[in-house]
Structure formats: C-alpha cells, structure tokens
Protein backbone atom coordinates (compact mmCIF):
# COMPACT_ATOMS: atom_id res chain seq x y z
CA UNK A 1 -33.55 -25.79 60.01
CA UNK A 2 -32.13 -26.13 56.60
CA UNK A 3 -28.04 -25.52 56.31
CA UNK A 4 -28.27 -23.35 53.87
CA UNK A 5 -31.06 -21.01 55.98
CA UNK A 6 -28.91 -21.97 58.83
CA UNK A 7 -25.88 -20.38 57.33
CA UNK A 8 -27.65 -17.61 56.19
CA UNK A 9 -28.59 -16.61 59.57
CA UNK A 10 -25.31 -16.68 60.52
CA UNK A 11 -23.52 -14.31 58.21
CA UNK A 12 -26.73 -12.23 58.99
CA UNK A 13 -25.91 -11.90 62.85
CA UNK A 14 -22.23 -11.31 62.07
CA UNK A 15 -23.45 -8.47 59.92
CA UNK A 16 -26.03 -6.92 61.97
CA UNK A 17 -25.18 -7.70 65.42
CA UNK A 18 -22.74 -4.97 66.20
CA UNK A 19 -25.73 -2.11 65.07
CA UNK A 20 -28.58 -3.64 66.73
CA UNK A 21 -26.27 -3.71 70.03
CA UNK A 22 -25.42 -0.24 69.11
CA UNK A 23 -29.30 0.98 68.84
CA UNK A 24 -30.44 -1.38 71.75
CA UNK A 25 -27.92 -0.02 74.49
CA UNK A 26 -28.20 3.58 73.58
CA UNK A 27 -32.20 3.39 74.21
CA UNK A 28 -31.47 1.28 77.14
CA UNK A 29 -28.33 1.81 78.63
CA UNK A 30 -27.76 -1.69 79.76
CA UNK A 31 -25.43 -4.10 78.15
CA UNK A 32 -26.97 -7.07 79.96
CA UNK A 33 -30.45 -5.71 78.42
CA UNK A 34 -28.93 -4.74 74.78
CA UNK A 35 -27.47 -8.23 74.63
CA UNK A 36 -30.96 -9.55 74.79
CA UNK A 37 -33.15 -7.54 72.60
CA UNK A 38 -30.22 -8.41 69.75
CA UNK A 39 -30.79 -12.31 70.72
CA UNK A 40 -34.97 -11.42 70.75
CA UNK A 41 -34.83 -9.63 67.51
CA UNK A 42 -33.14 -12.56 65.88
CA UNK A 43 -35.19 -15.48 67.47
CA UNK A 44 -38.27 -12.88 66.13
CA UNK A 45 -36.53 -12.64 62.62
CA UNK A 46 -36.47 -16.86 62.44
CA UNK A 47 -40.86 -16.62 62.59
CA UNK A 48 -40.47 -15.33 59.22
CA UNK A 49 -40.84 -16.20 55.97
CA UNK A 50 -37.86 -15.36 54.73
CA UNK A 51 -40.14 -15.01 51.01
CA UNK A 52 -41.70 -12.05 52.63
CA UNK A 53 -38.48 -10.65 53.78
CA UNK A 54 -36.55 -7.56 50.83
CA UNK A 55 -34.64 -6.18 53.35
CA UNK A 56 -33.40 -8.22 56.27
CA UNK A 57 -31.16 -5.58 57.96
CA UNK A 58 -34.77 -3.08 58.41
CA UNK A 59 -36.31 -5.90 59.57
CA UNK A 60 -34.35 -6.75 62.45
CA UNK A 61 -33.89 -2.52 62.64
CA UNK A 62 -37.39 -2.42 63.57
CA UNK A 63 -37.45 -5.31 65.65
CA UNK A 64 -34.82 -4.15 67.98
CA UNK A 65 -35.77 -0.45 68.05
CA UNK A 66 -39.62 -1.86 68.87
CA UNK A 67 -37.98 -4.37 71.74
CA UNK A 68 -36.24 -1.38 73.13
CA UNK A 69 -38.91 1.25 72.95
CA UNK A 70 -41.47 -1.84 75.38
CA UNK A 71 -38.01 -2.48 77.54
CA UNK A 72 -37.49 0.97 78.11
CA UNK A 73 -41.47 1.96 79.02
CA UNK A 74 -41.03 -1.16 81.82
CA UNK A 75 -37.31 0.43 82.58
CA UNK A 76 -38.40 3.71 83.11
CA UNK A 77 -40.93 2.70 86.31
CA UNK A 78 -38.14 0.87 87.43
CA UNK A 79 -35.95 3.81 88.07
CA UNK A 80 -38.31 6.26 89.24
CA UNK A 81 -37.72 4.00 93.06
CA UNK A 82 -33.98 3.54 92.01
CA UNK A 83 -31.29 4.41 95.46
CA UNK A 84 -29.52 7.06 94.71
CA UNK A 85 -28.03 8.11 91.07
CA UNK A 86 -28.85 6.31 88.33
CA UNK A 87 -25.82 5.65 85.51
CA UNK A 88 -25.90 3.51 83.06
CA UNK A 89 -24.31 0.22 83.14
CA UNK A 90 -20.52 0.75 82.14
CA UNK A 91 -19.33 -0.23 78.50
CA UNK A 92 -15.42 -0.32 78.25
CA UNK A 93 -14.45 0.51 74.44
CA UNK A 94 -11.71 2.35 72.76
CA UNK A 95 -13.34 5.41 72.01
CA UNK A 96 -12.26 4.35 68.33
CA UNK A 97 -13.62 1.38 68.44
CA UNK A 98 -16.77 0.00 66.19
CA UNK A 99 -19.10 -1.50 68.45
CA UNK A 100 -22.81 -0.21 66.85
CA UNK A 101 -21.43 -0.83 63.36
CA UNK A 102 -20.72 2.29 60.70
CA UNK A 103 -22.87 4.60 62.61
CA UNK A 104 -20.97 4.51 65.70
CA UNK A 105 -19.86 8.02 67.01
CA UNK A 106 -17.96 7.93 70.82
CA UNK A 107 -20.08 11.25 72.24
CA UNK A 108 -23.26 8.94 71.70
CA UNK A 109 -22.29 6.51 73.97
CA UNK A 110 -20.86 8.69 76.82
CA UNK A 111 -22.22 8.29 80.00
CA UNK A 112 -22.99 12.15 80.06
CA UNK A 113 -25.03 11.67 76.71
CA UNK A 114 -27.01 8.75 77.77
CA UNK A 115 -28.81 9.75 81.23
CA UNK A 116 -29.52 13.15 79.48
CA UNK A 117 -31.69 11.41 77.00
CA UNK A 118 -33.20 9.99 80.20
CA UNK A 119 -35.35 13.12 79.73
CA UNK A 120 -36.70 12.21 76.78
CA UNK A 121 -40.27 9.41 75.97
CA UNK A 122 -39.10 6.48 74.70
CA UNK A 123 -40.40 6.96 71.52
CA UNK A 124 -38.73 10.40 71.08
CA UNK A 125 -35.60 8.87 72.36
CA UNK A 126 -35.92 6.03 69.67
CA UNK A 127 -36.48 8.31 66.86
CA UNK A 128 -33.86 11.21 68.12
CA UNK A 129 -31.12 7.79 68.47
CA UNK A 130 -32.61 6.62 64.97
CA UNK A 131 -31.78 9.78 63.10
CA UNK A 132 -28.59 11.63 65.12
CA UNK A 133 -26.74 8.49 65.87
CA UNK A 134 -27.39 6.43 62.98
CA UNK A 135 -28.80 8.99 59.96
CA UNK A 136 -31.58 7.41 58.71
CA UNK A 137 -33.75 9.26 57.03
CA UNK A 138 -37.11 10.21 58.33
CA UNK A 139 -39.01 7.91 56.53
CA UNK A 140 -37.03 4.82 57.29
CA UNK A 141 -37.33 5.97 61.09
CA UNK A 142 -41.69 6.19 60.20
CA UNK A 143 -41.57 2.46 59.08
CA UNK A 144 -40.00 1.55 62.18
CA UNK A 145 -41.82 3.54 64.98
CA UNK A 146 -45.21 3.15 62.98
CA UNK A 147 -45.14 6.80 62.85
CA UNK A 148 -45.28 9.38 59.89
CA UNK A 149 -42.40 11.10 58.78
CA UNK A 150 -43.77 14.48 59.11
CA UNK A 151 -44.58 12.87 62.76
CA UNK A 152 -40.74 11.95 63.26
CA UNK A 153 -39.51 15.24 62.38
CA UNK A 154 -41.10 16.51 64.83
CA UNK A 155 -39.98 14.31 67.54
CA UNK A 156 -36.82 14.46 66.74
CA UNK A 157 -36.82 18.07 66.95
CA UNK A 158 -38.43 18.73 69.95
CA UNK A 159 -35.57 16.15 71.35
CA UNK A 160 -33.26 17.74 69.76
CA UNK A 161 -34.47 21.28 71.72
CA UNK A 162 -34.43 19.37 74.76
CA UNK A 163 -31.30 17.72 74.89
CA UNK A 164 -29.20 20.03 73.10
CA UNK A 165 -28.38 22.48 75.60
CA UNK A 166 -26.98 19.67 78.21
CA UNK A 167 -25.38 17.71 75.60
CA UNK A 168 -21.78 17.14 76.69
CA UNK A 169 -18.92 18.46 74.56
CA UNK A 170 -15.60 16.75 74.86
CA UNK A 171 -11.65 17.33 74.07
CA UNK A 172 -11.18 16.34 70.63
CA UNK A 173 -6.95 14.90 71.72
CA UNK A 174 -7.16 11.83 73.15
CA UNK A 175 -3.79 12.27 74.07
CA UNK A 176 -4.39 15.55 76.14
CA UNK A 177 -7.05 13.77 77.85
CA UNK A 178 -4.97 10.36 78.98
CA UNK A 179 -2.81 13.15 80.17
CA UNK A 180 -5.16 14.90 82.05
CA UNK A 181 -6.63 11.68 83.60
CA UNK A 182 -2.96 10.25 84.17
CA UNK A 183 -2.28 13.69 86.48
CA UNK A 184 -6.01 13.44 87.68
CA UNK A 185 -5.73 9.85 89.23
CA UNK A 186 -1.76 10.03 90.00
CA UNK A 187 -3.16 13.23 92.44
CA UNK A 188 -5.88 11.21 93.85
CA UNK A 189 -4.00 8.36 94.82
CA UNK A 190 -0.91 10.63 96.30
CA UNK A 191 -3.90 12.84 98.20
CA UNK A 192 -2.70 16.20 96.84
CA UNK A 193 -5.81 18.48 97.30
CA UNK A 194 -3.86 21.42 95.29
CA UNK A 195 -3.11 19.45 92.12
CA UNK A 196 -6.61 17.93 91.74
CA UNK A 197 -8.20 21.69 92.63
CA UNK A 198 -6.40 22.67 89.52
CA UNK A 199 -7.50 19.41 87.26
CA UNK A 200 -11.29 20.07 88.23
CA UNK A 201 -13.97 22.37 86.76
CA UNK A 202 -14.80 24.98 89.20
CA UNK A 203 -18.52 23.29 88.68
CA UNK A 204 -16.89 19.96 88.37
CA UNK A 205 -19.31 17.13 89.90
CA UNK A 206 -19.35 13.60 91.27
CA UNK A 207 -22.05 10.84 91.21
CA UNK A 208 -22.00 7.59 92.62
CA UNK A 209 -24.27 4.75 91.57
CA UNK A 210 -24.60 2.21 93.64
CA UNK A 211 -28.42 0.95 93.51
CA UNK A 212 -28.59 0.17 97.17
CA UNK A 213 -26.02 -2.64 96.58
CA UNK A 214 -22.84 -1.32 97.33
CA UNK A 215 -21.25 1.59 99.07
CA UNK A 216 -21.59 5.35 96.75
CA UNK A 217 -22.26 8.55 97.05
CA UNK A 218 -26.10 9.12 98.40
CA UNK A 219 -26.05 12.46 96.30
CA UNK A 220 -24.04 13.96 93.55
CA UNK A 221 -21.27 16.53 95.30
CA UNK A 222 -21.19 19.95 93.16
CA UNK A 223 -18.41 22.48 93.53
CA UNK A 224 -14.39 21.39 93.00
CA UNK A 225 -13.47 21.36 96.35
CA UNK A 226 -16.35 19.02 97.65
CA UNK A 227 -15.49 16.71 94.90
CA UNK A 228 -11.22 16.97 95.57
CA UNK A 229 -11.97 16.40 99.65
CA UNK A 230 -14.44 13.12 98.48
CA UNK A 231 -11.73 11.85 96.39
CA UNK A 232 -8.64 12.35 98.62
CA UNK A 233 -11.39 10.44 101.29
CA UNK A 234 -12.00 7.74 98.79
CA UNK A 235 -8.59 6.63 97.60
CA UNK A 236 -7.21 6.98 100.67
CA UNK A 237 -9.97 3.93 102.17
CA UNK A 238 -9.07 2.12 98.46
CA UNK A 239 -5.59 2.50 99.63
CA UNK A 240 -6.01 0.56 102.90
CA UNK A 241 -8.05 -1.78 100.77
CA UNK A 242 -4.94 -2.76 98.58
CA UNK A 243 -7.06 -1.78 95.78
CA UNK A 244 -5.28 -1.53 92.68
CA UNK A 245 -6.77 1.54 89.18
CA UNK A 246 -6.47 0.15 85.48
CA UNK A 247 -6.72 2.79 83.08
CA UNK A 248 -9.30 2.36 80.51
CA UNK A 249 -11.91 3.90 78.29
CA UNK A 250 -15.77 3.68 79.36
CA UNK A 251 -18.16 4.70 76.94
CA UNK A 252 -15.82 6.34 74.75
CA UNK A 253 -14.76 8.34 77.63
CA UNK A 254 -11.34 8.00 79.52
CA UNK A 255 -12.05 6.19 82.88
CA UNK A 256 -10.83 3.39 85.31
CA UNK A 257 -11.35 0.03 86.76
CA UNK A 258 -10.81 -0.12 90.35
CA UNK A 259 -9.97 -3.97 90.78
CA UNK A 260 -9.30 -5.58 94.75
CA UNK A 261 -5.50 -7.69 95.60
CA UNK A 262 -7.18 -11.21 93.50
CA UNK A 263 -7.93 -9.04 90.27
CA UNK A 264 -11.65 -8.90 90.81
CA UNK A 265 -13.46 -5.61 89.99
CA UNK A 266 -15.04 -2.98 92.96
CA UNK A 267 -16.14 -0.89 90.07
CA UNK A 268 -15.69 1.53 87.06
CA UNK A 269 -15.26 5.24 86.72
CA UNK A 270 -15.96 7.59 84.10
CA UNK A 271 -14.54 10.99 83.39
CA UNK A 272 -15.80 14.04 81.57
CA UNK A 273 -12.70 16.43 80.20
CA UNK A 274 -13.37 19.49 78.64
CA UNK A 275 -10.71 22.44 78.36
CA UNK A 276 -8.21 21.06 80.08
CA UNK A 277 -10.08 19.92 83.09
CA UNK A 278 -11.99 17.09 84.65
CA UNK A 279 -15.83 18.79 84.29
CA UNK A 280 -17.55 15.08 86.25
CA UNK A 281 -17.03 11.93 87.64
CA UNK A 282 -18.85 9.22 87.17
CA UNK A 283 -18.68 6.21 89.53
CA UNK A 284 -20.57 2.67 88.52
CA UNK A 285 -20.60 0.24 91.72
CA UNK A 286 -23.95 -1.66 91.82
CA UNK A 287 -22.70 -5.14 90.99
CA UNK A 288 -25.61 -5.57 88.62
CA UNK A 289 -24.54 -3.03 86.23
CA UNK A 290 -20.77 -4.66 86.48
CA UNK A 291 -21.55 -8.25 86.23
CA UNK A 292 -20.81 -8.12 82.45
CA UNK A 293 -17.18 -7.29 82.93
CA UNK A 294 -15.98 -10.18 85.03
CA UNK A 295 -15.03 -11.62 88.29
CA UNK A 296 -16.92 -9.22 91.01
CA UNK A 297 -15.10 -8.00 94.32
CA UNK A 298 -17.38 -7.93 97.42
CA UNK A 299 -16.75 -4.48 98.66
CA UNK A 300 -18.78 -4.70 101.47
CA UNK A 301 -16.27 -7.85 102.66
CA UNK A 302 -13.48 -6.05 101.93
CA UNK A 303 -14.89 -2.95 104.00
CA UNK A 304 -15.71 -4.97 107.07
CA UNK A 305 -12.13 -6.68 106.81
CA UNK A 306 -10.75 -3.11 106.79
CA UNK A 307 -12.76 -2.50 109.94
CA UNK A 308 -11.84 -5.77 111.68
C-alpha cells in the first residue's frame, strides 16, 4: 500500500473509530463484537477505490451499521437459549466521557437503555440508534439501511412508541448519585437491612447475568426487601471471599468492580438512581462479557476454597 494511502487511512481511523464503536456497541451490546465490526468496516473500506469514494465517514457509517444489523440477526438466535438474564457486556466510561464521538449521550449507553431496545428488529433498532443517538437525518439513515426515508420515519417511530414508555430516566447530579451509591454499597458491605430499605425503590430490582458460567441470580428479584436480603447474602459470602468493590462508572451509569485479594475481577455492577434511590441492579459475571476489562478471577475456585 502506498504511504501516502497508508497515512490516509490512518488519520481516517483516528477520526472515525470512536463513532463507529459508538453505533456498533449500541446495536450490539458487546464490546468484544463492536471492536470487530469497526476493524471489518475498515478492512471493507481498503476494497475500495478510494476515486469512487466523496464521503469516507458515510461510507464506513454504512458499513458498520450494515455489519451490525447481520451480527445482531445471528445474535438475536443466540440469546433466545441464553441461562438466565441477559445484560450486555459491561463498558466502564465516565459518564462524560466521548467514546462514540460528538453524538455520544450517557442515557444511550446505559445498561437499562440497551436490553430495552432488545425489543426492537434489528433494522428498527439500527434506524431508531441512527436518528436518536446520532441525529442524522432521515435520508442519510435511507442510504444506509437501503430503505426510503418515508420508510425510516416510520421505523423510527414505531420504535420510538415502543421503547419510550420503558426508557430509563436518570438523576441529572452526578454528585447526588456517587452519594447515593457511596451510602448504597457502604450499607451492603456493613449488612444494614434498614439503611439499604431506605436507598431502594419500593419496585427496586436485581438481575444477575451469568450465562451459565459463573454463579448469579437464576431470576431477577422484584420488591426492595427481596433485593436488600440478596445483597446483605451476597456481600456477606464476598466478604469471606476477601473480595475487595472499586467504584466506577459502567455505561454512563454509577457502578462497581468487584475484584478478588490478587486484583483480578469477579465482575461488574451497574446501578439505576432515580429520585434519590437505587430503582435496579445490574450484575455482569459471565467471564465472556468481562474478558475485555482484564485479568479474570475464577469465582467458582474461590467459592470451593471458601467451602474447603
């Protein structure tokens, strides 16, 4: 390849990267996956001529969304035989950060956010991400889904109808909810049923993904005090584990790590706040959704070492 195509190339991934991972993970909800339609959409963006190519940021738009849309069709059979809940693989960002470019927007990339739009075809889902989370217009979005635009309004409307009255609304401080979490986890870890009766929604609920691969919760728990008397259960066995909780925020949402004595990670929680209380939680421990975060703790080991 030339240098000067070769450099090219370059600046264009630096530029693009960041949005494509942004579209690819919302549709997908895997970073592992995300990662690899970005690398597929540029290895697919190489086969052409770049004479032929105006506009190479649409280009690789439509390559990633189209990549996504085929990943997700395959995804979706996947899941329908998945053990237990199924939450999508954990990405740990400041809920500030810039990680899908100028479009990014923190509620998009919540946890809540993305297995509602579970609900949706993948081609609604593609054109509802297209046009909430990223504002293109509708005839951009036809160009890329091969669809009219008259077409795409539609989708995205009837998404829009679908998803909009489970959409997740969250505290707009970040400091009240670091506070809130701070009390939440400092009353888990101490046991005190009281104080986490009063962080929790009266509906408050609790789901566990664990994919068959590592101890979680076989069905979500509804109601505050099912949830406080799981949690008092659970830290109290992390306890004896000498299990250690990092604060940090998962997809945009203020969360945990849950890391064993050697620093290597048992998994990631997630918490939904919303007036003043803790309205879900969201645990992540299949070690295939966590693999992207570093060094993995066998939990299972450390379980039967309790035991011993």
């Amino acid at each position: 390849m030339p240098a000067d195509r070769k450099r090219r190339l370059e600046e264009l991934f630096r530029a693009e990267a960041d949005r494509l991972f942004g579209i690819a993970y919302r549709m997908l909800g895997s970073v592992g996956e995300a990662e690899e339609v970005v690398q597929d959409s540029f290895v697919r963006f190489q086969r052409v001529d770049p004479d032929d190519v105006r506009e190479p940021g649409a280009l690789l738009t439509t390559i990633a969304t189209r990549l996504s849309i085929d990943r997700l069709k395959s995804a979706r059979r996947q899941r329908e035989d998945y053990v237990g809940a199924w939450l999508p693989e954990p990405l740990l960002v400041d809920e500030d950060a810039d990680v899908a470019g100028e479009a990014e927007r923190a509620d998009s990339i919540s946890m809540a956010f993305l297995v509602l739009l579970e609900s949706l075809s993948p081609l609604e889902r593609a054109v509802f991400l297209l046009r909430e989370a990223f504002d293109y217009d509708y005839a951009t979005i036809g160009e890329v889904v091969e669809r009219t635009p008259e077409n795409c309004r539609q989708l995205a409307l009837r998404a829009r109808r679908q998803v909009e009255q489970g959409r997740p609304r969250f505290e707009a401080s970040r400091r009240e909810r670091e506070e809130i979490v701070a009390r939440f986890f400092a009353a888990a870890q101490e046991g005190d049923s009281e104080a986490l009766l009063e962080l929790l929604a009266a509906d408050a609920v609790m789901y566990g993904d664990g994919g068959g691969k590592a101890p979680a919760l076989g069905v979500p728990l509804h109601g505050r005090e099912r949830v406080a008397k799981a949690l008092v259960g659970l830290f109290r066995v992390a306890a004896g584990l000498g299990t250690r909780l990092e604060p940090t925020w998962v997809n945009g949402q203020p969360g945990a790590r849950f890391l064993d004595r050697d620093g290597a990670l048992i998994n990631v929680v997630a918490l939904d706040v919303l007036d003043g209380q803790v309205q879900a939680v969201r645990s992540v421990a299949n070690p295939e959704k966590l693999r992207h975060l570093g060094p993995l703790a066998d939990i299972n080991a450390l379980l039967a070492r309790r035991r011993s």
